[in-house]
N, C-alpha and C. Protein backbone atom coordinates (compact mmCIF):
# COMPACT_ATOMS: atom_id res chain seq x y z
N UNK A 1 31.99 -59.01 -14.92
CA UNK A 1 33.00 -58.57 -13.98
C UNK A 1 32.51 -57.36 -13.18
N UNK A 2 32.03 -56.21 -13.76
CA UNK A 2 31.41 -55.04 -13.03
C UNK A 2 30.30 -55.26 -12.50
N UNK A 3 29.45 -56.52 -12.67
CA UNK A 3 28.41 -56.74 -11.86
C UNK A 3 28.87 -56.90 -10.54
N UNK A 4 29.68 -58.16 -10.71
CA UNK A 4 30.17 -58.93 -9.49
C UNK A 4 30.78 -57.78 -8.37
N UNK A 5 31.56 -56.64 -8.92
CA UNK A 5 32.05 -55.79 -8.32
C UNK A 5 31.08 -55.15 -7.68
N UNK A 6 30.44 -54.52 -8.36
CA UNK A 6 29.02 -53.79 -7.75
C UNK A 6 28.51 -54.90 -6.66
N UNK A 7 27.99 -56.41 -7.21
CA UNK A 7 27.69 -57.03 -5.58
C UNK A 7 28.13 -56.92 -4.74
N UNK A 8 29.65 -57.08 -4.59
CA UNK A 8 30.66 -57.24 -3.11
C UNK A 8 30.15 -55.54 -3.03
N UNK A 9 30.17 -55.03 -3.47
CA UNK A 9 30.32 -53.15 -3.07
C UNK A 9 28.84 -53.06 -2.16
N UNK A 10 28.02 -53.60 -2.91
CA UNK A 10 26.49 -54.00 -2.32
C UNK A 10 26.90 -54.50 -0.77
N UNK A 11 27.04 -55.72 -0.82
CA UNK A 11 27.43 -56.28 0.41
C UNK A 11 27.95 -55.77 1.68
N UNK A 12 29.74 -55.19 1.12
CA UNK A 12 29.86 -54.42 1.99
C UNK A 12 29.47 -53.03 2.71
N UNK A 13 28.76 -52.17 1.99
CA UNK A 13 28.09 -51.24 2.23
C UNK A 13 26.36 -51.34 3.26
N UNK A 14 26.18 -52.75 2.93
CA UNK A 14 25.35 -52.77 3.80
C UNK A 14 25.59 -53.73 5.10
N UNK A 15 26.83 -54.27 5.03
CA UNK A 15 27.67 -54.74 6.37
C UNK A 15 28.01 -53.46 7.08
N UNK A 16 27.96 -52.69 6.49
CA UNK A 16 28.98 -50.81 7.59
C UNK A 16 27.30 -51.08 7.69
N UNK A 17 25.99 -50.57 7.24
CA UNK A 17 25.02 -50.01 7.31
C UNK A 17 24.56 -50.88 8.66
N UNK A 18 25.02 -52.00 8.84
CA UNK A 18 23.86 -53.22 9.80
C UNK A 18 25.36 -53.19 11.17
N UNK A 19 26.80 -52.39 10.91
CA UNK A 19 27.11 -51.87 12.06
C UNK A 19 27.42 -50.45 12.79
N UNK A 20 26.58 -49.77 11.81
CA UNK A 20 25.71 -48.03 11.98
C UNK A 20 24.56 -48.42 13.23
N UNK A 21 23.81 -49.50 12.73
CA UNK A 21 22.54 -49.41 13.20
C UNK A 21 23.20 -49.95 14.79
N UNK A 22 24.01 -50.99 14.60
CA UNK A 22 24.50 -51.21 16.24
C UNK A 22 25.04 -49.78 17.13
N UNK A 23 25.62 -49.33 16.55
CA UNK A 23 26.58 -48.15 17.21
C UNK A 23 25.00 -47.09 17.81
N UNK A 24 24.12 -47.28 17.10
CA UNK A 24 23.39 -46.57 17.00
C UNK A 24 22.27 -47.07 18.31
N UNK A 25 22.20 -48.53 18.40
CA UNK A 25 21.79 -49.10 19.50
C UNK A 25 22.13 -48.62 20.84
N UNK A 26 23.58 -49.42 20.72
CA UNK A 26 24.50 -48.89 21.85
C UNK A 26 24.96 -48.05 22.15
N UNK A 27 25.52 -46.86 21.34
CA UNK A 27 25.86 -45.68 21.68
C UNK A 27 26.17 -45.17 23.17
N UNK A 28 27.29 -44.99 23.54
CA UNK A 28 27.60 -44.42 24.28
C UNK A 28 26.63 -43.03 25.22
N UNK A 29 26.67 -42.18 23.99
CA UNK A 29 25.98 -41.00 24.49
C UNK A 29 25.50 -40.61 23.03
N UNK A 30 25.12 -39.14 23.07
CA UNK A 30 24.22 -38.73 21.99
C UNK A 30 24.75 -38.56 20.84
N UNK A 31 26.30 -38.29 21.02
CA UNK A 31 26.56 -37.75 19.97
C UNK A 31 27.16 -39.06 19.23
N UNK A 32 27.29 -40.28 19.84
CA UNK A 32 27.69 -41.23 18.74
C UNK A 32 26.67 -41.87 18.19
N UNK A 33 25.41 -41.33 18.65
CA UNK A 33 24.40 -41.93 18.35
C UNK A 33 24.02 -41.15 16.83
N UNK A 34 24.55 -39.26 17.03
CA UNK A 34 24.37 -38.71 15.96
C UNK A 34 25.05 -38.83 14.63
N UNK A 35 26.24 -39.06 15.09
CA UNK A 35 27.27 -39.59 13.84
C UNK A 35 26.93 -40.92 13.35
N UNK A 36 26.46 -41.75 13.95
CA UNK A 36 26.13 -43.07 13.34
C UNK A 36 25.01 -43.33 12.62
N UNK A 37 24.14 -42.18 13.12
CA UNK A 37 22.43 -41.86 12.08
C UNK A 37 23.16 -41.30 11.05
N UNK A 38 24.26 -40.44 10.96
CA UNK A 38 25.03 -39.36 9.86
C UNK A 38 25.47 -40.83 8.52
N UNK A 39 26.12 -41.48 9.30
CA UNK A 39 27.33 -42.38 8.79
C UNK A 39 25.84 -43.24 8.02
N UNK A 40 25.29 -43.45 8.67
CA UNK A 40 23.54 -44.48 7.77
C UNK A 40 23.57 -44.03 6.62
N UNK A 41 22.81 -42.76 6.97
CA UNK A 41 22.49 -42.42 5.61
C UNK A 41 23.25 -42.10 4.06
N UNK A 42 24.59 -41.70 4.89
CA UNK A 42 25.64 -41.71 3.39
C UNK A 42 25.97 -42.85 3.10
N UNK A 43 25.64 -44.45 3.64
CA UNK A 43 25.50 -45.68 3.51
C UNK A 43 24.85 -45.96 2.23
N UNK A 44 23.72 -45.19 3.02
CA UNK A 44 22.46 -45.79 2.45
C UNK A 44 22.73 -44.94 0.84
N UNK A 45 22.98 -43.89 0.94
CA UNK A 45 22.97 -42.81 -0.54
C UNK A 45 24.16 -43.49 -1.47
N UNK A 46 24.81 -43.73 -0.77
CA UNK A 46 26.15 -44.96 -1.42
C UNK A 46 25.23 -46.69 -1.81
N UNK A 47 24.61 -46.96 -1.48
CA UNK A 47 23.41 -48.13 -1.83
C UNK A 47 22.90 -48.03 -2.89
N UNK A 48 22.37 -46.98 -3.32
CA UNK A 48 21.46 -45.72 -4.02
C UNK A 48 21.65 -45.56 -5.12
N UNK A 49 23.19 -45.54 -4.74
CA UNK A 49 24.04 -45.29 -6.61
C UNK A 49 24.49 -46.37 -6.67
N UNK A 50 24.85 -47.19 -5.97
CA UNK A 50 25.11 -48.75 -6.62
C UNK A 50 23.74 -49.41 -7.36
N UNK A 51 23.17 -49.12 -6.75
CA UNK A 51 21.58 -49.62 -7.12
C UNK A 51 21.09 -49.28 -8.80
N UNK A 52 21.51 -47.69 -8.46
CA UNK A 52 21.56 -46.97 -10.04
C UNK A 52 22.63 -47.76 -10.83
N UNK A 53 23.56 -47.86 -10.69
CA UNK A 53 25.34 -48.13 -11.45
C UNK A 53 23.55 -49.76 -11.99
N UNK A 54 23.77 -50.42 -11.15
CA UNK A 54 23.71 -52.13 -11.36
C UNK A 54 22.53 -52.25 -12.43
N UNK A 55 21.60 -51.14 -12.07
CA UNK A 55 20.23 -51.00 -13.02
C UNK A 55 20.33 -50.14 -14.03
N UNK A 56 21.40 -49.52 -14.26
CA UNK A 56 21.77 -48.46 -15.38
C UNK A 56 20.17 -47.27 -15.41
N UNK A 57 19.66 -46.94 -14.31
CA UNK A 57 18.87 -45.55 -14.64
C UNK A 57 18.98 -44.54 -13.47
N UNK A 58 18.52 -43.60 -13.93
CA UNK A 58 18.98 -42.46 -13.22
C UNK A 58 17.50 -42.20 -12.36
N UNK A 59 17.00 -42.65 -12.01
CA UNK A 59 15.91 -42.78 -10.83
C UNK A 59 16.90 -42.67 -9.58
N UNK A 60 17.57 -43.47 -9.27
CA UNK A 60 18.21 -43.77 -7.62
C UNK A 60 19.13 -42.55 -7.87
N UNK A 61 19.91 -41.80 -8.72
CA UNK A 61 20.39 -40.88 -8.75
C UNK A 61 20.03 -39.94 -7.90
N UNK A 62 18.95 -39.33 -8.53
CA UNK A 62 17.78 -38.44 -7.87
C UNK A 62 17.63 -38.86 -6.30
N UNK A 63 17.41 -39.96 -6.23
CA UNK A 63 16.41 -40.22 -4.97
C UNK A 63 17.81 -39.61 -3.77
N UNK A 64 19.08 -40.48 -4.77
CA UNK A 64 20.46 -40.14 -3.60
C UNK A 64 20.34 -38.82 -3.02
N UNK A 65 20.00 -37.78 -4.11
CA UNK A 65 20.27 -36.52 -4.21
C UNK A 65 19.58 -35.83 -2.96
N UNK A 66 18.27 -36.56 -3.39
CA UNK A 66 17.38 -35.84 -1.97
C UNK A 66 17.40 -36.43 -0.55
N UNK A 67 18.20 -38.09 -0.48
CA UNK A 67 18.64 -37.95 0.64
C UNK A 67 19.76 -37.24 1.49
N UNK A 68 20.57 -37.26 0.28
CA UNK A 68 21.80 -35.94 0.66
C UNK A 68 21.34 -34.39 1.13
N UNK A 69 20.44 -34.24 0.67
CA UNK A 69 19.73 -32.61 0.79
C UNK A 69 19.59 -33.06 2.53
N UNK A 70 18.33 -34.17 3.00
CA UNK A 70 17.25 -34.17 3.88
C UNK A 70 18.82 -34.78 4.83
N UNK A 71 19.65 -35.59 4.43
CA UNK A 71 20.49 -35.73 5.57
C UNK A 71 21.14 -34.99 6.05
N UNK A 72 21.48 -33.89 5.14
CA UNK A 72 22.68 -33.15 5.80
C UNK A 72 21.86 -31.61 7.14
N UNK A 73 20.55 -31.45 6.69
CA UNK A 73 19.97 -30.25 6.94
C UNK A 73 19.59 -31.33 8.56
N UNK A 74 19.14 -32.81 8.52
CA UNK A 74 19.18 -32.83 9.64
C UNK A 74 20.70 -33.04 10.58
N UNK A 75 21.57 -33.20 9.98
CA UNK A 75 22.57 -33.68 10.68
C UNK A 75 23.22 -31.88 11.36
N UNK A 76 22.43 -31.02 10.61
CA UNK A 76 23.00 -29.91 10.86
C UNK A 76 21.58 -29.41 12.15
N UNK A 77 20.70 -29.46 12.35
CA UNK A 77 19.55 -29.53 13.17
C UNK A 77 19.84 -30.12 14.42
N UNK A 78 20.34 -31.17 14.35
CA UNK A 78 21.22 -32.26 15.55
C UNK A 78 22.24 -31.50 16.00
N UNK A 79 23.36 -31.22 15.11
CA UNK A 79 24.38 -30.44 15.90
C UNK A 79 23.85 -29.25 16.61
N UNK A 80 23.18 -28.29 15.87
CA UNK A 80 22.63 -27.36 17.02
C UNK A 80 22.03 -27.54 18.05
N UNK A 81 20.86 -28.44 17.76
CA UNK A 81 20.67 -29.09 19.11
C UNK A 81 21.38 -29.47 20.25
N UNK A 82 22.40 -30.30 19.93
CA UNK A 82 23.44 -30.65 20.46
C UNK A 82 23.88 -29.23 21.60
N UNK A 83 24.30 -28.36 20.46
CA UNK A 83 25.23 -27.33 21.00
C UNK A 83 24.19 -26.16 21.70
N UNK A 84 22.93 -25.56 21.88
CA UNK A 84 22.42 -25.30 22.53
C UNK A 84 20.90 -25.51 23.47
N UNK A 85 21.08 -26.83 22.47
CA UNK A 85 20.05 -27.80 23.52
C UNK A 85 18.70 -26.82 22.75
N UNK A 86 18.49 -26.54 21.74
CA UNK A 86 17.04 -25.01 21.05
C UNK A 86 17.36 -25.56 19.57
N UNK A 87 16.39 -25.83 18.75
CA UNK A 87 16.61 -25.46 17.45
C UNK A 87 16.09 -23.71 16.68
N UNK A 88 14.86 -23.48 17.87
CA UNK A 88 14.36 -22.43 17.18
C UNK A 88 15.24 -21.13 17.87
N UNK A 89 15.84 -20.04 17.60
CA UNK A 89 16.41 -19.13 18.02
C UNK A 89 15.60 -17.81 18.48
């Protein structure tokens, strides 16, 4: 029963992930382009731990961890960018 759950969770998580990557195509302008690289990767870190849950080890744990670190420092790199067009001050 918790397998099966974990599949559909699989599934749908990588149905949002394959319409990230569209938004991300099309995008309007930059910044939906930035939220939708944002919205990927907590996809993907949500993948990560299903992956862990389905295989019972704490490898993908970790790995989540450091995409959470490397996503958020860029998603915060982007917004400044964004907001004064400079990352270096």
């Amino acid at each position: 029963m918790l397998g099966t759950l974990l599949q559909i969770a699989f599934l749908l998580f990588s149905l949002a992930i394959l319409m990230n990557f569209w938004r991300l195509v099309k995008g309007p302008d930059l910044p939906d382009r930035i939220l939708a690289l944002d919205t990927i990767y907590i996809n993907s870190l949500a993948l990560l731990l299903l992956l862990g849950l389905y295989q019972n080890t704490q490898t993908y744990f970790e790995a989540a961890l450091l995409i959470a670190m490397f996503g958020f420092v860029g998603t915060i790199a982007a917004g400044k960018f964004l907001l004064r067009g400079d990352l270096i001050e």
